[in-house]
ModelCIF file with pLDDT and N, C-alpha, C, O atoms, coordinates in Angstrom:
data_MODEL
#
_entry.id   MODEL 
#
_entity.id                         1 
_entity.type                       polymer 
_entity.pdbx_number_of_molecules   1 
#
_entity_poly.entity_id                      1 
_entity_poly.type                           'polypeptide(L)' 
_entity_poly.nstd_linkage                   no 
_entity_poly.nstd_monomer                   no 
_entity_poly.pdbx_seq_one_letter_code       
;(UNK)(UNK)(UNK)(UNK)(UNK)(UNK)(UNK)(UNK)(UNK)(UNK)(UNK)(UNK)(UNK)(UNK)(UNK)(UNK)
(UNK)(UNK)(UNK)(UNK)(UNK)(UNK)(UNK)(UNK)(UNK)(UNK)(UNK)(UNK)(UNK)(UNK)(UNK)(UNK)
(UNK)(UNK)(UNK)(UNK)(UNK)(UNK)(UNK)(UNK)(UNK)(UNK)(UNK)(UNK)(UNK)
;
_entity_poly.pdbx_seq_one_letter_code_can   XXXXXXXXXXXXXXXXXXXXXXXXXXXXXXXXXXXXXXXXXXXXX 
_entity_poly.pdbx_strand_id                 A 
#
loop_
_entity_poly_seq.entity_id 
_entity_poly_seq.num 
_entity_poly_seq.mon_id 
_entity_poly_seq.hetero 
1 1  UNK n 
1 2  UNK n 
1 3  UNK n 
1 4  UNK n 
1 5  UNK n 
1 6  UNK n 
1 7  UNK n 
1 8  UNK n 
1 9  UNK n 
1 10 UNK n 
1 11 UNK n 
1 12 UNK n 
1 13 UNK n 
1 14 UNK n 
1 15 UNK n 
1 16 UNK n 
1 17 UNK n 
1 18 UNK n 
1 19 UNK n 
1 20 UNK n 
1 21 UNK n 
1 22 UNK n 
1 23 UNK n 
1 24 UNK n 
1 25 UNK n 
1 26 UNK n 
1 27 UNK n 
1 28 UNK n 
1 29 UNK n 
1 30 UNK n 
1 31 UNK n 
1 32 UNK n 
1 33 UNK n 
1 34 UNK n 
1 35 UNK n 
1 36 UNK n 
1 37 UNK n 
1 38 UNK n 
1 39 UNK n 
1 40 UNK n 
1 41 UNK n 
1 42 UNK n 
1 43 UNK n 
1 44 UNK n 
1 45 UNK n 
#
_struct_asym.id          A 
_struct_asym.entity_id   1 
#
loop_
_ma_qa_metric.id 
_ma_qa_metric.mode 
_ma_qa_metric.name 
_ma_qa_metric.software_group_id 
_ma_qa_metric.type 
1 global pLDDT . pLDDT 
2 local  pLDDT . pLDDT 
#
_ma_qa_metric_global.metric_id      1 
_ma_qa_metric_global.metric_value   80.36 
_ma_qa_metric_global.model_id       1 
_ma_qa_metric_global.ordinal_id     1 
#
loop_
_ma_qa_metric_local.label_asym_id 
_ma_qa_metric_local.label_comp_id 
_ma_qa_metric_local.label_seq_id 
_ma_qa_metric_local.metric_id 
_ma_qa_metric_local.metric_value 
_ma_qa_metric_local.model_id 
_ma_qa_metric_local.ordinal_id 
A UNK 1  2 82.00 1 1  
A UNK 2  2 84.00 1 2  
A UNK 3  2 86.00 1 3  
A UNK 4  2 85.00 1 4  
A UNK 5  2 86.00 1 5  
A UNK 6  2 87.00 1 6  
A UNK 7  2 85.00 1 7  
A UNK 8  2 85.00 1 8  
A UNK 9  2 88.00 1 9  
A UNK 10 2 88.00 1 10 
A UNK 11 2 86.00 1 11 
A UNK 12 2 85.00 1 12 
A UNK 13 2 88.00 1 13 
A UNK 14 2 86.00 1 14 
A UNK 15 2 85.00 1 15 
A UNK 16 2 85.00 1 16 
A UNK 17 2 87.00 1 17 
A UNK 18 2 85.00 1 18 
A UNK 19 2 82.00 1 19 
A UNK 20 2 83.00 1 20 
A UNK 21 2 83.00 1 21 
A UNK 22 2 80.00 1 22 
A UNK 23 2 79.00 1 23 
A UNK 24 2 79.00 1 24 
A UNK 25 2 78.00 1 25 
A UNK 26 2 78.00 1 26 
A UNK 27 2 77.00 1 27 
A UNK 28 2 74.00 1 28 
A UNK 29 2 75.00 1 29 
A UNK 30 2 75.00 1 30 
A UNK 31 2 75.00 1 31 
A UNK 32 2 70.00 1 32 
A UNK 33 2 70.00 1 33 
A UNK 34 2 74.00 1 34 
A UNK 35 2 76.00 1 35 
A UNK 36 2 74.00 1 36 
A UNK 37 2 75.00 1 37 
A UNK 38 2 78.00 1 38 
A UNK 39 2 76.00 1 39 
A UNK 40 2 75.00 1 40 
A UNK 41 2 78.00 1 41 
A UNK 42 2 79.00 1 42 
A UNK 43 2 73.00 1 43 
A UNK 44 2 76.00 1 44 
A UNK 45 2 81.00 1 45 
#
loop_
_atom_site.group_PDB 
_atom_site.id 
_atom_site.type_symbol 
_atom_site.label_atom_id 
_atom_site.label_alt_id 
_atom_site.label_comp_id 
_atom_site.label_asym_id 
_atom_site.label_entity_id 
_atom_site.label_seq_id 
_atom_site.pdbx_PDB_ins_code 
_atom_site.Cartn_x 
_atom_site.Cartn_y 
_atom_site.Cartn_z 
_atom_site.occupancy 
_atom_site.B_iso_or_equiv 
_atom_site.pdbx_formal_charge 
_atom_site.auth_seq_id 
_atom_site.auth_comp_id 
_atom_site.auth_asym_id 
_atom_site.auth_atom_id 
_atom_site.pdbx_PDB_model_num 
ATOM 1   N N  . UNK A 1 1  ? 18.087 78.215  110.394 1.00 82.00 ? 1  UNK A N  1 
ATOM 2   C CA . UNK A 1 1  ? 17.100 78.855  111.263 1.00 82.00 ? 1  UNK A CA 1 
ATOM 3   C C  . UNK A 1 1  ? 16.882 78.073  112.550 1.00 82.00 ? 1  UNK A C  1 
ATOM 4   O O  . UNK A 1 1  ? 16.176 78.551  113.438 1.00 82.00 ? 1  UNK A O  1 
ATOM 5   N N  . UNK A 1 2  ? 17.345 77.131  112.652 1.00 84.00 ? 2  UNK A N  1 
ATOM 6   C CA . UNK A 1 2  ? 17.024 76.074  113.950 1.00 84.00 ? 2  UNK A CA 1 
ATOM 7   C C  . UNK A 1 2  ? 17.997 76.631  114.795 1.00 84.00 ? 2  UNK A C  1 
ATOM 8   O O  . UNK A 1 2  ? 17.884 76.707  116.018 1.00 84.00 ? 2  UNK A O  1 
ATOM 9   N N  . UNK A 1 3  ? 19.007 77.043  114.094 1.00 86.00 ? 3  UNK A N  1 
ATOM 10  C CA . UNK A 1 3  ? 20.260 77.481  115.284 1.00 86.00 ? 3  UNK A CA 1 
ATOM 11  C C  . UNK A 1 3  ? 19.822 78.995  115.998 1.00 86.00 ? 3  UNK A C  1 
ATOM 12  O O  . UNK A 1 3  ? 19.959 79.311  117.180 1.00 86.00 ? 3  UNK A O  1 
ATOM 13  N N  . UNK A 1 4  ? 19.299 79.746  114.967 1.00 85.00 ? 4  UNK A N  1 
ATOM 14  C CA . UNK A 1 4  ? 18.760 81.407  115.464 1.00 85.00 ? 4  UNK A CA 1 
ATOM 15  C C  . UNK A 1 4  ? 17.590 80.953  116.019 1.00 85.00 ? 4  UNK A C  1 
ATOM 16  O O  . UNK A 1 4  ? 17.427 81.439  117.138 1.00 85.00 ? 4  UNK A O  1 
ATOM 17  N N  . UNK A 1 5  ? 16.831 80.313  115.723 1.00 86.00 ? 5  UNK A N  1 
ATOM 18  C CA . UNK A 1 5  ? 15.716 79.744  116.802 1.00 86.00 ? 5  UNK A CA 1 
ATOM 19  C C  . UNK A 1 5  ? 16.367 79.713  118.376 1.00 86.00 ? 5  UNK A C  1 
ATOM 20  O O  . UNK A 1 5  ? 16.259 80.572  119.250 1.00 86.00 ? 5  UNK A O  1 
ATOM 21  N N  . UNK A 1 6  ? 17.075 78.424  118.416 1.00 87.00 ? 6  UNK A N  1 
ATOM 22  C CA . UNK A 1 6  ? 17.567 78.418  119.677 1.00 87.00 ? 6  UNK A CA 1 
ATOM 23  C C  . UNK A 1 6  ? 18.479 79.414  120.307 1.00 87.00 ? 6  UNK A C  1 
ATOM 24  O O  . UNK A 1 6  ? 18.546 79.371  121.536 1.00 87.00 ? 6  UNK A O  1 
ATOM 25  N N  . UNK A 1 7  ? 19.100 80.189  119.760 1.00 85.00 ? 7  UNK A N  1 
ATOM 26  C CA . UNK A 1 7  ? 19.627 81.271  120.243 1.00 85.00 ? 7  UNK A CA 1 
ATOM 27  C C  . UNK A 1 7  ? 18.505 82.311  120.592 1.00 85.00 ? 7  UNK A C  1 
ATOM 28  O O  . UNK A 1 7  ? 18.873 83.179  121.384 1.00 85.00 ? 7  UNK A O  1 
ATOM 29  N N  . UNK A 1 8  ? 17.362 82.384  120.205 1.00 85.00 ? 8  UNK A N  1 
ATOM 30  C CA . UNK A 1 8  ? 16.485 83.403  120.399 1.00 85.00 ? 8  UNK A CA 1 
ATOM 31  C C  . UNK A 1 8  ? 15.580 82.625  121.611 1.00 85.00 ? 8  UNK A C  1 
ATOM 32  O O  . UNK A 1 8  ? 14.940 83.259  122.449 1.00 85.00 ? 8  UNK A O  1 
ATOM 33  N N  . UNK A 1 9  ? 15.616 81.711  121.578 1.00 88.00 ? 9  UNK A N  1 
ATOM 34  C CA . UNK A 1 9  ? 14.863 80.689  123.284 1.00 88.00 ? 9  UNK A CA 1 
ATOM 35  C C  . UNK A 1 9  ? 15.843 80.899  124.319 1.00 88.00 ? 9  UNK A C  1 
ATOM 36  O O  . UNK A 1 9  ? 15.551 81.174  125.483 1.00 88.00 ? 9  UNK A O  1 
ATOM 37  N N  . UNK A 1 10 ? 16.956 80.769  123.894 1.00 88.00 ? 10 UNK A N  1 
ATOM 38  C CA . UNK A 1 10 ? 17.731 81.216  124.916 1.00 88.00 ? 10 UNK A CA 1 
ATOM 39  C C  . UNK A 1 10 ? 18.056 82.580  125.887 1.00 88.00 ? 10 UNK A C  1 
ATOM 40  O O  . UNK A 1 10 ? 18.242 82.933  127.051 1.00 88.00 ? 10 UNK A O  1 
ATOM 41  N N  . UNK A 1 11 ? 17.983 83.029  124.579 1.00 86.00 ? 11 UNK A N  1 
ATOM 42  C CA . UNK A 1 11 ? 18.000 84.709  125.011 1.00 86.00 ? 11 UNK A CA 1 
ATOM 43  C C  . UNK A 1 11 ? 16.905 85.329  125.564 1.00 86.00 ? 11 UNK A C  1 
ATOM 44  O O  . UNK A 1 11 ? 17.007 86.249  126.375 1.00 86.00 ? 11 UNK A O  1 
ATOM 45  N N  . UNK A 1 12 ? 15.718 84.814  125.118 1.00 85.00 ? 12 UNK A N  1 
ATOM 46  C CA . UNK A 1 12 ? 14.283 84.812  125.704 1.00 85.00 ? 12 UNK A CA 1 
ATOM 47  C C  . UNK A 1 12 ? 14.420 84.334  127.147 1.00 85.00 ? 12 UNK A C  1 
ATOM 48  O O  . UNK A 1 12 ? 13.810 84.995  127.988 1.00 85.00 ? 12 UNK A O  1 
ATOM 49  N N  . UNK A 1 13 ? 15.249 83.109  127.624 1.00 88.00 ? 13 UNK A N  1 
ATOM 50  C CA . UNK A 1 13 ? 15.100 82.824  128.906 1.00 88.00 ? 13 UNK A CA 1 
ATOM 51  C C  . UNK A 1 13 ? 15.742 83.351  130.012 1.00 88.00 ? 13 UNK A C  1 
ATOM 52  O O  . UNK A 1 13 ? 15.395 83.318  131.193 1.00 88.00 ? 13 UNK A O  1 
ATOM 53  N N  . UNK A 1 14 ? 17.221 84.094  129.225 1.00 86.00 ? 14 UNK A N  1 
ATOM 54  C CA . UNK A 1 14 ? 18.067 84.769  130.422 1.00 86.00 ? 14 UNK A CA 1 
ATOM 55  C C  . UNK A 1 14 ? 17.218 85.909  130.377 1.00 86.00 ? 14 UNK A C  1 
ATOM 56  O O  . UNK A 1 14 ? 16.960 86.312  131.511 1.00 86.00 ? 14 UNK A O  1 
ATOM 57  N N  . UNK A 1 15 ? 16.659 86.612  129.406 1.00 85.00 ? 15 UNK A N  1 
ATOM 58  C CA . UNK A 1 15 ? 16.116 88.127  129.537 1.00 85.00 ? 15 UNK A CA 1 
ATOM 59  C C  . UNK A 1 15 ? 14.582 87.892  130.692 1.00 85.00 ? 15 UNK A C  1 
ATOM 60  O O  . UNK A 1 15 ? 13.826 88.816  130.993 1.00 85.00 ? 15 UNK A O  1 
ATOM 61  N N  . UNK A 1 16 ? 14.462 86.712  131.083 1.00 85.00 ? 16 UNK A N  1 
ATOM 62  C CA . UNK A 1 16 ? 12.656 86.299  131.535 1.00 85.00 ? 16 UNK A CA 1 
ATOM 63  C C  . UNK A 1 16 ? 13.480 85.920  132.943 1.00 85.00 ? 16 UNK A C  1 
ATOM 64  O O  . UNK A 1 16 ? 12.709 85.700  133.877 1.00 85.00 ? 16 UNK A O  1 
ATOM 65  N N  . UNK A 1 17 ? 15.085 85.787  133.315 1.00 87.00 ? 17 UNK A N  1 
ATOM 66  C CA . UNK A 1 17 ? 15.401 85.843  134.503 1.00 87.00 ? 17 UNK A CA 1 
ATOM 67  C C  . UNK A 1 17 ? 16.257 87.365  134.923 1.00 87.00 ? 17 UNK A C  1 
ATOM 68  O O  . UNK A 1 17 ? 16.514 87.650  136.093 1.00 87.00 ? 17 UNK A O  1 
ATOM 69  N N  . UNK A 1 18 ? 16.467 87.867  134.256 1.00 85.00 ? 18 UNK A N  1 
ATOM 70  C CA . UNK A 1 18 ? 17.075 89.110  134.345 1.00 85.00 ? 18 UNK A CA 1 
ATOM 71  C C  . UNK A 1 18 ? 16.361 90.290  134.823 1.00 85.00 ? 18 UNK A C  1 
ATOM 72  O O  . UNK A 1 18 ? 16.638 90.895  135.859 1.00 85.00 ? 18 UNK A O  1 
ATOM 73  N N  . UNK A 1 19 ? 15.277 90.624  133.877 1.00 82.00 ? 19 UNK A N  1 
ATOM 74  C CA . UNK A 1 19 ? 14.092 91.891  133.376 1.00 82.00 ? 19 UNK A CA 1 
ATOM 75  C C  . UNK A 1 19 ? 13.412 92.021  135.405 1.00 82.00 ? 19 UNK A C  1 
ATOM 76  O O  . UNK A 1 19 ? 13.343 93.128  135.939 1.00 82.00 ? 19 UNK A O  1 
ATOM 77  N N  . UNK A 1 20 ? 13.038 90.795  136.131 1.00 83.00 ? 20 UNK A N  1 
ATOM 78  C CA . UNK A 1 20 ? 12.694 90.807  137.538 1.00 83.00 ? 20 UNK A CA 1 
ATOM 79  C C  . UNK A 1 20 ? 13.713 91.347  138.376 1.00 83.00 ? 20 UNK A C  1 
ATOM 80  O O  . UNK A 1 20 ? 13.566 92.377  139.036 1.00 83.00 ? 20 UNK A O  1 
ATOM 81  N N  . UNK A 1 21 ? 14.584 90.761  138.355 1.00 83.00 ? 21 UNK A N  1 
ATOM 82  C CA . UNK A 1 21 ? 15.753 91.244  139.133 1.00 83.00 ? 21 UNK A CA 1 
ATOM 83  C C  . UNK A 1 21 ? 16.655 92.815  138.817 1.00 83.00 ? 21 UNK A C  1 
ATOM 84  O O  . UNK A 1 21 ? 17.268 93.359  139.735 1.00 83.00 ? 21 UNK A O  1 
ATOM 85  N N  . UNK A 1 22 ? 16.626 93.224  137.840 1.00 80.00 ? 22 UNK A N  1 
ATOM 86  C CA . UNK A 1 22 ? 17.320 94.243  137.502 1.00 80.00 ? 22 UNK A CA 1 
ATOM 87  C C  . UNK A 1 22 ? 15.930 95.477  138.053 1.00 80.00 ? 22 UNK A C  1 
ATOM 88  O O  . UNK A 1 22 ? 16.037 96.097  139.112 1.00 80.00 ? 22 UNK A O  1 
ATOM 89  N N  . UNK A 1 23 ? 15.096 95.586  137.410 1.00 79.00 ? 23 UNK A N  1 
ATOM 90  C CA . UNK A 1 23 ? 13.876 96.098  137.729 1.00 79.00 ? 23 UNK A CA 1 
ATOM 91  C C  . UNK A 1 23 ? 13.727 96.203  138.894 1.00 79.00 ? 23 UNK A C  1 
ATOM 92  O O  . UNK A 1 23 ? 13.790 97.340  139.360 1.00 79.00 ? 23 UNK A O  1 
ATOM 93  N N  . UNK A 1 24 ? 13.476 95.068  139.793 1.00 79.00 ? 24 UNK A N  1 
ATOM 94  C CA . UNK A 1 24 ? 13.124 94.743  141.032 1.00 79.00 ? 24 UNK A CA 1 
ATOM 95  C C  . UNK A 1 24 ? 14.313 95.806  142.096 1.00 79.00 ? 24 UNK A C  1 
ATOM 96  O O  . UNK A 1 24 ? 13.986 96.474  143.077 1.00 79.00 ? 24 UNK A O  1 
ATOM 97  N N  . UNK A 1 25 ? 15.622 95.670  141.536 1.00 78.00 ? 25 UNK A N  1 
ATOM 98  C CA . UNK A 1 25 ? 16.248 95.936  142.472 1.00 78.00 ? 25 UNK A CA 1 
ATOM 99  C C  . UNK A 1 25 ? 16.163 98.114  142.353 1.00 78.00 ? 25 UNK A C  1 
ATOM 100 O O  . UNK A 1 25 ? 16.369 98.765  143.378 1.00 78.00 ? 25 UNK A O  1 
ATOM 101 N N  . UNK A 1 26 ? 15.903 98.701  141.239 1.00 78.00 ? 26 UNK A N  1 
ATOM 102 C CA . UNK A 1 26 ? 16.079 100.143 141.343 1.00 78.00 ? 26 UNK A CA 1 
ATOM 103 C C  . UNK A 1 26 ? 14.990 100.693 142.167 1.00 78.00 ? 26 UNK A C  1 
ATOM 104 O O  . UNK A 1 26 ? 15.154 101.912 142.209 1.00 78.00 ? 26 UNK A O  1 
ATOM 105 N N  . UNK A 1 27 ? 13.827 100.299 142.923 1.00 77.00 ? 27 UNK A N  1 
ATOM 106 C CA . UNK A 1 27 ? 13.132 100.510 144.199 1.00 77.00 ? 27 UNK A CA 1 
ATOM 107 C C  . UNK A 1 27 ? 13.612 100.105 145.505 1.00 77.00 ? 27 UNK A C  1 
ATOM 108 O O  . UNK A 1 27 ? 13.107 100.455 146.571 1.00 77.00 ? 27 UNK A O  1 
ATOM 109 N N  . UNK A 1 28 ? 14.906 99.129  145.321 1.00 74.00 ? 28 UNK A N  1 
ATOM 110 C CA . UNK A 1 28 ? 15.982 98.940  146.771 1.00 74.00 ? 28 UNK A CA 1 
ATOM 111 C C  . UNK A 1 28 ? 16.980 99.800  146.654 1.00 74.00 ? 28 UNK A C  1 
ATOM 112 O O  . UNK A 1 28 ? 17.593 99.887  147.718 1.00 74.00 ? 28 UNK A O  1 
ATOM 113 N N  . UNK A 1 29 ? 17.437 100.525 145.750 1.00 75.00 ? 29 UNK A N  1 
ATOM 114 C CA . UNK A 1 29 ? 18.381 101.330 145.519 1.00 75.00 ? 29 UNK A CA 1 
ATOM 115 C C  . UNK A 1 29 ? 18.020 102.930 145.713 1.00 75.00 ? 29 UNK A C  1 
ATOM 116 O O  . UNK A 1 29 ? 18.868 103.656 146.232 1.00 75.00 ? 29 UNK A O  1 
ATOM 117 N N  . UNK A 1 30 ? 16.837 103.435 145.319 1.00 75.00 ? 30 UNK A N  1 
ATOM 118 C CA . UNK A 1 30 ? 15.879 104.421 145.468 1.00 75.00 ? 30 UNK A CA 1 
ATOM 119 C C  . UNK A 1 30 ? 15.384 105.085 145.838 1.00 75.00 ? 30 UNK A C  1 
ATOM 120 O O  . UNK A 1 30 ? 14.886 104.069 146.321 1.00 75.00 ? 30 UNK A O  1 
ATOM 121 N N  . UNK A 1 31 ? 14.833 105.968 146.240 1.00 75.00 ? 31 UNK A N  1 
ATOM 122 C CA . UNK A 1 31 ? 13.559 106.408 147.084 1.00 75.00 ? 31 UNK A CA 1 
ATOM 123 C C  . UNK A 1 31 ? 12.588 106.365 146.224 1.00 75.00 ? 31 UNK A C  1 
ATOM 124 O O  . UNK A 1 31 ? 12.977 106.335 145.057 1.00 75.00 ? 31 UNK A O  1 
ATOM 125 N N  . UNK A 1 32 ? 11.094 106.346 146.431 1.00 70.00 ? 32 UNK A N  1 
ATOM 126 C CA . UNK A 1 32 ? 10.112 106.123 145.634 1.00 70.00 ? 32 UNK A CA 1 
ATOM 127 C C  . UNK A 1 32 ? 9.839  107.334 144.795 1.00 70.00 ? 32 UNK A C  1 
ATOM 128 O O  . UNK A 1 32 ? 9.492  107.247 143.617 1.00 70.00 ? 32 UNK A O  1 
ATOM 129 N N  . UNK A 1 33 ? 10.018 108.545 145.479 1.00 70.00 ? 33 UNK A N  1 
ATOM 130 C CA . UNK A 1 33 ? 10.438 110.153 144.880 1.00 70.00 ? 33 UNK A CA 1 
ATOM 131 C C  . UNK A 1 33 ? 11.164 109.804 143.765 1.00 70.00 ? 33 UNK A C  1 
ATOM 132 O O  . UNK A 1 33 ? 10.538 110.253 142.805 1.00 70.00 ? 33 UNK A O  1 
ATOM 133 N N  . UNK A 1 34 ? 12.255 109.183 143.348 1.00 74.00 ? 34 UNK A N  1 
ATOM 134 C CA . UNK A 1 34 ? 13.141 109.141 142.416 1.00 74.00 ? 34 UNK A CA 1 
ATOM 135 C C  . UNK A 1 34 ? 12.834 108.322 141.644 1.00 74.00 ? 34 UNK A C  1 
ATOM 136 O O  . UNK A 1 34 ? 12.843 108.824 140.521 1.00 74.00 ? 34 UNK A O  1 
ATOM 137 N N  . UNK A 1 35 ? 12.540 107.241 141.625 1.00 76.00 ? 35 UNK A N  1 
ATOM 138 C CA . UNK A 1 35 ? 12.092 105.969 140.899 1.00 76.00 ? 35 UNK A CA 1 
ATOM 139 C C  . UNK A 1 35 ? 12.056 106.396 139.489 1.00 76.00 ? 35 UNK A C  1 
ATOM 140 O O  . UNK A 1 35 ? 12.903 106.000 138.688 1.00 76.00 ? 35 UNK A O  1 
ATOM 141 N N  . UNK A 1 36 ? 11.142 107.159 139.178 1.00 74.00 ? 36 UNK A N  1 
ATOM 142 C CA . UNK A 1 36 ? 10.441 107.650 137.549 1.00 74.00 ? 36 UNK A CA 1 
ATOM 143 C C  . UNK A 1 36 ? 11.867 108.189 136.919 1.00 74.00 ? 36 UNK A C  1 
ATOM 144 O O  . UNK A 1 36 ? 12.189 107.996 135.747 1.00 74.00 ? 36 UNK A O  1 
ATOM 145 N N  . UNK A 1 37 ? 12.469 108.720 137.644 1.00 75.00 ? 37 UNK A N  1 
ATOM 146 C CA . UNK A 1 37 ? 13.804 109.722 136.920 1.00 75.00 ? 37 UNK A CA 1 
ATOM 147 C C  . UNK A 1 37 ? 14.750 108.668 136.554 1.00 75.00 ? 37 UNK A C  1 
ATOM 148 O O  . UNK A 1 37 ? 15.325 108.586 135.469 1.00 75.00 ? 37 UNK A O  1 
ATOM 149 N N  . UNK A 1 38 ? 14.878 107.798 137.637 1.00 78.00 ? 38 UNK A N  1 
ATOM 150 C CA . UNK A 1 38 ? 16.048 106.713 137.421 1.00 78.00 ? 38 UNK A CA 1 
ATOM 151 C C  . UNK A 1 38 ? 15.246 105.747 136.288 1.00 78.00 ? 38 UNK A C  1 
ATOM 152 O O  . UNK A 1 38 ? 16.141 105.186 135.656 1.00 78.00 ? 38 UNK A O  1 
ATOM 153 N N  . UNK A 1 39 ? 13.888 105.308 135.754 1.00 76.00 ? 39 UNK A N  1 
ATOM 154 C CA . UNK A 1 39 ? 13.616 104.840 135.187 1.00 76.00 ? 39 UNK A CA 1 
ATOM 155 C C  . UNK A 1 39 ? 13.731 105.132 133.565 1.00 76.00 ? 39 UNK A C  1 
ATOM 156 O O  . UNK A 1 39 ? 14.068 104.482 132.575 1.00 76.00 ? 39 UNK A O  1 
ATOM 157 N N  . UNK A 1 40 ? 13.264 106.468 133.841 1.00 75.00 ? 40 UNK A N  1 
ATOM 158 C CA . UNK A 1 40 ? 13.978 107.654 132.723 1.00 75.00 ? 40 UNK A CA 1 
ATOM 159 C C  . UNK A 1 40 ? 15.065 107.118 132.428 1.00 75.00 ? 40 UNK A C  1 
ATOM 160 O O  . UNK A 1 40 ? 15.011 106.199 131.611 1.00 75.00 ? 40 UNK A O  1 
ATOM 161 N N  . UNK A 1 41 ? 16.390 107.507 132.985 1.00 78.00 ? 41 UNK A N  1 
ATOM 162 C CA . UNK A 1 41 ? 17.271 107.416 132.082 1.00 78.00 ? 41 UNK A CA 1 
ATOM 163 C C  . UNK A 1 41 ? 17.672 106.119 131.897 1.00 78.00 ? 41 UNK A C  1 
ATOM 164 O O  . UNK A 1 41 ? 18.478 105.800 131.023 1.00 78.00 ? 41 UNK A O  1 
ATOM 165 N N  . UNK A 1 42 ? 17.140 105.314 132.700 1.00 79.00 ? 42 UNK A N  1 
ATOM 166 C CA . UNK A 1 42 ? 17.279 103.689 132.167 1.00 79.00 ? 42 UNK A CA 1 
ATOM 167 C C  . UNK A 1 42 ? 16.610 103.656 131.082 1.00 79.00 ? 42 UNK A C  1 
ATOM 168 O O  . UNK A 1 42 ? 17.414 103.415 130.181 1.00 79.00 ? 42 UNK A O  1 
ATOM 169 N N  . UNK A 1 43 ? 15.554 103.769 130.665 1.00 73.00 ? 43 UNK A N  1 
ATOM 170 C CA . UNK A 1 43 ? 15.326 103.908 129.554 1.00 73.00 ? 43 UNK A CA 1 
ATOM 171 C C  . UNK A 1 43 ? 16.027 104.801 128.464 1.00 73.00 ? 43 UNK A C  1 
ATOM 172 O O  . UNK A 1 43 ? 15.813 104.359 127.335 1.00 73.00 ? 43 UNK A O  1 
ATOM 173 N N  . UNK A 1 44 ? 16.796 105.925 128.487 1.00 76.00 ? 44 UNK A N  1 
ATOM 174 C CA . UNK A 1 44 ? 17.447 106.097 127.529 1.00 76.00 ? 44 UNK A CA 1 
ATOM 175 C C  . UNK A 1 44 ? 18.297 105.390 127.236 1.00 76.00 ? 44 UNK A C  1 
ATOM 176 O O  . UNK A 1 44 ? 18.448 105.034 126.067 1.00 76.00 ? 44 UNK A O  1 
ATOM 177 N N  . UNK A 1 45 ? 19.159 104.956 128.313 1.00 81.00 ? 45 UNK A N  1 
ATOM 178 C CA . UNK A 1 45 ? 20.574 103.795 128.204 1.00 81.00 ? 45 UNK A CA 1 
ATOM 179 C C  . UNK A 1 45 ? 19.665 103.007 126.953 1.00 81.00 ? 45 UNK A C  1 
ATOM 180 O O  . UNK A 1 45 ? 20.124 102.014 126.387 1.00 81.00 ? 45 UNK A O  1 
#
């Protein structure tokens, strides 16, 4: 469990640099009109 521990801190830390930037960027890609739809199916993915 020490090893799935640290694999789960890890994964915790790329997802705590990722989740801003991926997010961040579909309102530069966007129009604000669209946002909810593209969020939509990001969320289905």
């Amino acid at each position: 469990w020490s090893l799935i521990f640290t694999m789960l801190a890890v994964m915790g830390a790329q997802a705590t640099f990722l989740s801003p930037a991926l997010n961040g960027s579909i309102p530069e890609l966007y129009p604000e009109g669209y946002v909810m739809r593209v969020n939509a199916m990001l969320r289905v993915a």
